[in-house]
Every structure is written in C-alpha cells, then in structure tokens.
Protein backbone atom coordinates (compact mmCIF):
# COMPACT_ATOMS: atom_id res chain seq x y z
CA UNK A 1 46.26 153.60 77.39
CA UNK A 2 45.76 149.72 77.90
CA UNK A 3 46.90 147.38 75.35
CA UNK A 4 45.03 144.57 75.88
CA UNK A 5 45.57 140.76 74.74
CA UNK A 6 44.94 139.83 71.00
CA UNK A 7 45.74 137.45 68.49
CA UNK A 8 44.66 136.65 64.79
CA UNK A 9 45.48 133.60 62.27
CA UNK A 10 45.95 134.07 58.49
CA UNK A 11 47.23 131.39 55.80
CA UNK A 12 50.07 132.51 54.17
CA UNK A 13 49.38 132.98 50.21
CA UNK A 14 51.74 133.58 47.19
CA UNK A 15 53.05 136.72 45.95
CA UNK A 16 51.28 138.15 43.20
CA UNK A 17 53.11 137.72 39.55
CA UNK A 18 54.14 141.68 40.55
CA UNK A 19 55.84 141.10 43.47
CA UNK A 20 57.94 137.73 42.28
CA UNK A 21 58.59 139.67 38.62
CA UNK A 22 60.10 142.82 41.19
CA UNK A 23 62.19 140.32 43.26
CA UNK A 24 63.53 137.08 43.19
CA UNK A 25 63.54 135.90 46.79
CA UNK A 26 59.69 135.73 45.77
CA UNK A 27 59.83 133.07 43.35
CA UNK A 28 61.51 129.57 42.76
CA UNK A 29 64.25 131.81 42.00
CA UNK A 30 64.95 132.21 46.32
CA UNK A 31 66.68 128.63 46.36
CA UNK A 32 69.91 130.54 44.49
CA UNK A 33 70.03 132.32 47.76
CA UNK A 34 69.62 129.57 50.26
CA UNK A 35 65.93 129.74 51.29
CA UNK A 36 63.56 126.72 50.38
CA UNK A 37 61.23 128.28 48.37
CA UNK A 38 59.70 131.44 47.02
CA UNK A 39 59.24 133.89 50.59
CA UNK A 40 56.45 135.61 51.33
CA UNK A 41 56.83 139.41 51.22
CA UNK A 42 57.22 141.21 54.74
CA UNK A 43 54.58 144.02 53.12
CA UNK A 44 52.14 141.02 53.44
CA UNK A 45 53.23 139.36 56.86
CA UNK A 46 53.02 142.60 58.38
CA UNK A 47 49.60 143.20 57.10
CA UNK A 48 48.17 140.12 58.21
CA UNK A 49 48.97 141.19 61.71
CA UNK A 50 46.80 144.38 61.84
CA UNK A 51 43.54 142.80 62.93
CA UNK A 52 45.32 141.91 65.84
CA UNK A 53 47.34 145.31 66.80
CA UNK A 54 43.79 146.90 66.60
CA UNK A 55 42.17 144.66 68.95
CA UNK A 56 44.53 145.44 70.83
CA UNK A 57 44.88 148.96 70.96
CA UNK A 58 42.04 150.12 68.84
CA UNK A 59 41.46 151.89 65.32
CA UNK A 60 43.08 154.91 66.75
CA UNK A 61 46.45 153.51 66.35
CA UNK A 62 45.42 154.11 62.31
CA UNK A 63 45.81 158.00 62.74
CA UNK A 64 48.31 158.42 65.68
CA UNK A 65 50.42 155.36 66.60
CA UNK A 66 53.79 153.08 65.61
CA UNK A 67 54.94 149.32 65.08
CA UNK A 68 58.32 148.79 65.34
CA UNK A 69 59.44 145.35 64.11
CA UNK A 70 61.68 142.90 62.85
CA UNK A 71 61.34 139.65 60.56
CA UNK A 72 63.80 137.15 61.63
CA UNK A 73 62.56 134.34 59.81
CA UNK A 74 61.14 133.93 56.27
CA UNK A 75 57.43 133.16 55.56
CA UNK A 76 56.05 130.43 53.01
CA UNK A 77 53.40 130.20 51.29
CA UNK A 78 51.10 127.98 53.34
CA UNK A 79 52.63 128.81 56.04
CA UNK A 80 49.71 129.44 58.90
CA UNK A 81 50.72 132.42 61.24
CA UNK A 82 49.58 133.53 64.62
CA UNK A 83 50.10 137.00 65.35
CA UNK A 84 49.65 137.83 69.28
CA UNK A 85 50.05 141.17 71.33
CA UNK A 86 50.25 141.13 75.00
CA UNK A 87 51.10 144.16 77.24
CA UNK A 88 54.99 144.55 77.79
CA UNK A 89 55.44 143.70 81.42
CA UNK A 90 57.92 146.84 81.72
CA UNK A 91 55.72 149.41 80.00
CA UNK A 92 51.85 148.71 79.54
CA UNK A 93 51.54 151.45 77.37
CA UNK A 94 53.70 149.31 74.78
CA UNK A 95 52.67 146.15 73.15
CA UNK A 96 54.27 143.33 72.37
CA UNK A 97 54.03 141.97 69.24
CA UNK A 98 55.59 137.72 67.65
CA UNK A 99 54.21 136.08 64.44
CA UNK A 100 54.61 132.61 64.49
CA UNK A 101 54.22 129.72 62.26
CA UNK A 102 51.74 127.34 63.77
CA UNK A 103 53.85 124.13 62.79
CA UNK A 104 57.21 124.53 63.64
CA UNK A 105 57.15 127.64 66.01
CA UNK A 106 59.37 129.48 63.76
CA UNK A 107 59.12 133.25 64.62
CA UNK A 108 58.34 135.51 61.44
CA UNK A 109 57.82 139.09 62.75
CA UNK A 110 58.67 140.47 66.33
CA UNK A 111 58.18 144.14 67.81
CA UNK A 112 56.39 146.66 69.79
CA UNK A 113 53.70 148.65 69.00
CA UNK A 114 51.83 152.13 70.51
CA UNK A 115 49.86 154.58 70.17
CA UNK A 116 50.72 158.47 69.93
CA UNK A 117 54.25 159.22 68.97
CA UNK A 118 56.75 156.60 68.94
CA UNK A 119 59.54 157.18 71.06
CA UNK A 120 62.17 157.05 68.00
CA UNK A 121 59.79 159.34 65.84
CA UNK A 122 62.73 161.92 65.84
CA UNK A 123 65.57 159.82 64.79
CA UNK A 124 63.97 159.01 60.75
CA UNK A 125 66.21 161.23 58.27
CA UNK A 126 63.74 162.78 55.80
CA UNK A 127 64.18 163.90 52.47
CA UNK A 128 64.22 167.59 51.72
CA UNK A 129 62.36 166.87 48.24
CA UNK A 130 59.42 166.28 47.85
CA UNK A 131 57.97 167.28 44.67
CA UNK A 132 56.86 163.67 42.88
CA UNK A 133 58.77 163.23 39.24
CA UNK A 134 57.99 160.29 36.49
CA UNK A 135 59.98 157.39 36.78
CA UNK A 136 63.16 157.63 35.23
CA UNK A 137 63.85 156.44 31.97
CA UNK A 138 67.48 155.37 32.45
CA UNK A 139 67.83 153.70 36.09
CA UNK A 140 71.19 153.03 36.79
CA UNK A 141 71.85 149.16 37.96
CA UNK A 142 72.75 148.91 41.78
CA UNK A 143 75.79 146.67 42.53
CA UNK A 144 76.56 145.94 46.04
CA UNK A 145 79.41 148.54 46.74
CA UNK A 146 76.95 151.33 44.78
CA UNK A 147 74.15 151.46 47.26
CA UNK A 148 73.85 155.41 47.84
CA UNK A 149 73.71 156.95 51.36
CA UNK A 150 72.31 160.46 52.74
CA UNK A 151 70.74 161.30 49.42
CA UNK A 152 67.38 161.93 48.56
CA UNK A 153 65.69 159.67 46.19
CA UNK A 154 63.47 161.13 43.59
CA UNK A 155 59.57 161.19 45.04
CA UNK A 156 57.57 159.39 43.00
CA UNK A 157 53.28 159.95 42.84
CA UNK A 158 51.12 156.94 43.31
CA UNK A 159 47.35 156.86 42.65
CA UNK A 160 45.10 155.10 45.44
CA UNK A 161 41.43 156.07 44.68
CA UNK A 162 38.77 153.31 46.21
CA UNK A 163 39.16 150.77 43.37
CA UNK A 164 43.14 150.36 44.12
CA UNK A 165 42.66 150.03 47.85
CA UNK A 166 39.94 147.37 47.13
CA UNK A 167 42.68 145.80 44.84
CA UNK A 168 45.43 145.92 47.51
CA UNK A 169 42.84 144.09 50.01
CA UNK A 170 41.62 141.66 47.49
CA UNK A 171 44.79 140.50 45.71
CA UNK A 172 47.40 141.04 48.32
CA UNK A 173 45.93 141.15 51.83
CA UNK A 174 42.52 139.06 51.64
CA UNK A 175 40.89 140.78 54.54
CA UNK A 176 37.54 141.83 53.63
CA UNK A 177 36.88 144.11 56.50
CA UNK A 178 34.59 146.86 55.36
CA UNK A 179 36.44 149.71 56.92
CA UNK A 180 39.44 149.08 53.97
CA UNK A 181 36.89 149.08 50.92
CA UNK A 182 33.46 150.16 51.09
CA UNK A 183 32.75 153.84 50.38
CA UNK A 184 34.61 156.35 47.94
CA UNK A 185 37.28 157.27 50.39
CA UNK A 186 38.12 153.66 52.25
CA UNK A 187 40.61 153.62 55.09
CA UNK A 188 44.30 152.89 53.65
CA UNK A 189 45.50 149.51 54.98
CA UNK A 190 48.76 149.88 56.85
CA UNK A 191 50.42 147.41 54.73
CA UNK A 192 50.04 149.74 51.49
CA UNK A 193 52.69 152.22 53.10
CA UNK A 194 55.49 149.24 53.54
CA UNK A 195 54.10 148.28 49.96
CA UNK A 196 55.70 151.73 48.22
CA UNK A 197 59.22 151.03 49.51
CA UNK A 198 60.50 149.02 47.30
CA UNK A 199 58.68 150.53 44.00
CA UNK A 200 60.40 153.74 45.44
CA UNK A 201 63.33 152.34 45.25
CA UNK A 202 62.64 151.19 41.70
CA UNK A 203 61.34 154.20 40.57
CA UNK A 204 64.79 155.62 39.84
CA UNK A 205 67.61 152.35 40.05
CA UNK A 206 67.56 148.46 39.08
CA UNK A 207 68.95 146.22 41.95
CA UNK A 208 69.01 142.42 41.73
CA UNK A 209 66.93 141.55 44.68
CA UNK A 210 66.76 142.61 48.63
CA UNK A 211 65.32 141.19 52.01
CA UNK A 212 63.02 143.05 54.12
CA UNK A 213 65.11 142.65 57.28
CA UNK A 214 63.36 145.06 59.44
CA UNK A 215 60.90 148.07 59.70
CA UNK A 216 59.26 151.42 61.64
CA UNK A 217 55.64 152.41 60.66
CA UNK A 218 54.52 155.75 63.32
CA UNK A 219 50.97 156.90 61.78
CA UNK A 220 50.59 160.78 61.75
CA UNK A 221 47.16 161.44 60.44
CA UNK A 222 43.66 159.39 59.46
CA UNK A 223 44.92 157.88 55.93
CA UNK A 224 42.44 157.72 53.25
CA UNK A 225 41.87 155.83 49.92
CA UNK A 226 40.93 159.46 48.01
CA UNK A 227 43.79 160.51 45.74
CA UNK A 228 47.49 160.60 44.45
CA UNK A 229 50.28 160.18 47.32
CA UNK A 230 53.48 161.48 46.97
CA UNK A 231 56.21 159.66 48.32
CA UNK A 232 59.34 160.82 49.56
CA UNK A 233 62.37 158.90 50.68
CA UNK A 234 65.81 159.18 51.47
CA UNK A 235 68.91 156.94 51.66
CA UNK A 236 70.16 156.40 54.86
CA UNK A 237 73.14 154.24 56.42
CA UNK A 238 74.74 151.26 54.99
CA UNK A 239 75.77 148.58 57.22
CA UNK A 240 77.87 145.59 56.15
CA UNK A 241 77.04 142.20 58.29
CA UNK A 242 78.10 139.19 57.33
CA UNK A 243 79.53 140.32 53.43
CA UNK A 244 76.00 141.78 52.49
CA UNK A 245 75.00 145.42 52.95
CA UNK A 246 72.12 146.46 54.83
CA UNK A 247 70.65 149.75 53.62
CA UNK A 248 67.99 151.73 55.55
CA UNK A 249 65.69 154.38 53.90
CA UNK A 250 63.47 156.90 55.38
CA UNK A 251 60.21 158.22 54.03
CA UNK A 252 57.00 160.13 54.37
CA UNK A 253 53.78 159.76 52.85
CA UNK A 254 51.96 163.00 51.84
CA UNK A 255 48.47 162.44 50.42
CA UNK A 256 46.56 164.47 47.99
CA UNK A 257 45.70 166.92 49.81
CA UNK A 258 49.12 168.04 51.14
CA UNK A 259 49.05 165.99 54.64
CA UNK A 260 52.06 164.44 56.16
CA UNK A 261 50.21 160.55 57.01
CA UNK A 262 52.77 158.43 57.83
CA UNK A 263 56.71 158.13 57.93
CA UNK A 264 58.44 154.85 57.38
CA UNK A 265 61.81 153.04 57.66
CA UNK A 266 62.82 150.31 55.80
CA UNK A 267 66.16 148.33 56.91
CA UNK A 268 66.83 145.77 53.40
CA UNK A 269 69.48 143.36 53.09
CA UNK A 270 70.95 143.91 49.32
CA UNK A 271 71.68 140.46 47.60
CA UNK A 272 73.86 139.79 45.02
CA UNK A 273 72.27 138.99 40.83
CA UNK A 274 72.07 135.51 40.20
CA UNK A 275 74.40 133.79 37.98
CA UNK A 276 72.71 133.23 34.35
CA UNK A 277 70.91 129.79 34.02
C-alpha cells in the first residue's frame, strides 16, 4: 500500500444542544475551566478529517484499517481546519495525519493512520460482557478519586437504521457524501463510533465533564447503517498528570447481526463540577 498526499477544509460548527447539555467544555460553560469559549467536540474534529484519510488511502480503510491520534489543542467554533496526510518518511505504509487551524496554525488533531491491522490492535483490554442492558436508573455521580479501573461497563444497545445515520451526517458532520446516507443500509461514518463513548459512559454514571485527550479507531469489518449496535466497553488505566486523572476505556462495536466492526480507545481527561453560579 501507498498512502498518497491529501488534504480537506471544513468550518468548524457548534455542538448540537445534545452535546453542550452532556458536557460543559461545550458551552459558555468551558471558560470555568480556562478555555475561551465553548470547544468543539473531538467526535466532530475527527470526522471532518475522513474525506481526507480516504483520499489518501482509499474506502478500504472503512472495513480494515486504524487512526491513531491525539488532540492537543481545542477547536472553536469557526474555527477553519485543514486536515493533511502525507506518507511517513520512515514507513510509507503509514500516514501521517495534523489538523490545523488556518489562522493561527494551532494544531487540533495529530496521528497516523493505515490500513489492515494496526500494529497496537492487541494491546485494547476488552470487556468480557457484552450482552446490551437499559440504562440504569440510579447512576452513581463520578468524583475525581471514583473513576473505576479494569471493570466492565454495562453494554448499552443503540439504534442506527438509515434515518439516524442521515441525522448524524446532517446535524453533526455536514458532509453530504452519498456513500453515508442514500440507500436503506448507508455506510456508518467513522465519527459515529467515537460518538458512543461518552453516552457509554453515561449510560450507567454522572460525571461533571471530561476532555477528549486522545484516541485509537482500527476498523474490523464493512460497517453499515442497518440495525441496533451493541456496545461494549471497559475501564482501563487511570493516570494522574498534572492533578487531573486521565482515564482510558476500551470498546467494541458489534452490530445487529452479531459482527465485531470496530474497537475503540478513548483516553479522557476527567474535570472537576463547577462551582454553583
């Protein structure tokens, strides 16, 4: 394999009233924690660099490749980013992968990306259960020193038929690409898998608000828009930097018809709750 050159623009937009109501960091809310505005959500970032990584590597890397990647910098909205791949001069099997903002050079997202298995595939931790249970009716609140490790969270079930990928794509991504939404059984858009992390996470606890520090996406199978996905996940390490923990969960997405489609990690900073205004 080749990776070839690519690069792609997008306009950073808001949050939906979802993703601010979820989190914080998303709203006005963020300048309690030091940022100057409401941040964009990595979910979103990271999907506004796919039409680069497949021009770069093609729509194969949808079914059997891996984007490893870090977001050093926050995004806001407004903000225009330039994703670009080149080949890694060391490898040119593996891509390398920077989001900037156009302005002020300020680098959002940085990584590599592949296709086939990633060479880290065997190091994610994955849950043992994976039978999907309602959402809990008492979820216990989350303080800093309370943030689990090497236990399984309980898998939740999401639906994604056609209508809710064309939903993800037209209120969260704005990419309207036909391969995501026309048809009954659209192609999932890679950013819906970094999208379930932190519901999964909410599906069982309260926490007062996190940072999407950094993140591992390896593809499995062809993902499609066609049923309920189970997803399982799994607390991993906590590492303290700087007075704030850093929690890392592992999971796999199984869709409706019993596949393994994709694992992910998920590396979160934990913030603390706000004082009351």
């Amino acid at each position: 394999m080749t990776v070839l050159q690519a690069s792609c623009a997008q306009i950073a937009v808001p949050d939906p009233p979802e993703v601010s109501a979820a989190n914080p960091v998303h709203d006005e809310n963020a300048t309690g924690y030091g940022y100057a505005g409401g941040i964009v959500a990595g979910i979103h970032t990271y999907g506004w660099m796919i039409p680069a990584i497949l021009e770069s590597v093609g729509e194969s890397w949808l079914s059997h490749g891996w984007c490893d990647f870090q977001l050093p910098r926050p995004v806001y909205a407004g903000d225009e980013l330039i994703t670009e791949v080149v080949p890694s001069p060391e490898n040119s099997d593996v891509g390398l992968i920077t989001q900037k903002v156009a302005a002020d050079g300020r680098v959002t997202i940085q990584g590599t990306i592949g296709l086939g298995d990633a060479p880290w595939k065997d190091e994610f931790s994955l849950p043992s259960d994976r039978t999907a249970v309602p959402e809990a009716q008492q979820r216990p609140f989350l303080g800093l020193n309370e943030i689990p490790t090497d236990r399984d969270y309980p898998p939740m079930s999401v639906p994604l038929r056609a209508d809710d990928a064309r939903t993800w794509m037209r209120e969260r991504i704005h990419d309207d690409d036909a391969m995501w939404s026309e048809g009954d059984q659209p192609l999932t858009h890679p950013s819906w898998l970094l999208g379930q992390m932190t519901p999964l996470i909410r599906h069982s606890y309260r926490m007062p608000a996190g940072v999407h520090a950094s993140g591992r996406v390896q593809h499995l199978e062809t993902f499609r828009a066609d049923g309920d996905v189970t997803v399982a996940g799994k607390w991993g390490a906590v590492e303290v930097k700087k007075g704030k923990p850093w929690s890392t969960t592992d999971a796999v997405f199984i869709d409706t018809h019993g596949t393994e489609v994709a694992l992910v990690r998920q590396v979160a900073v934990i913030l603390p709750r706000l004082p009351e205004k």
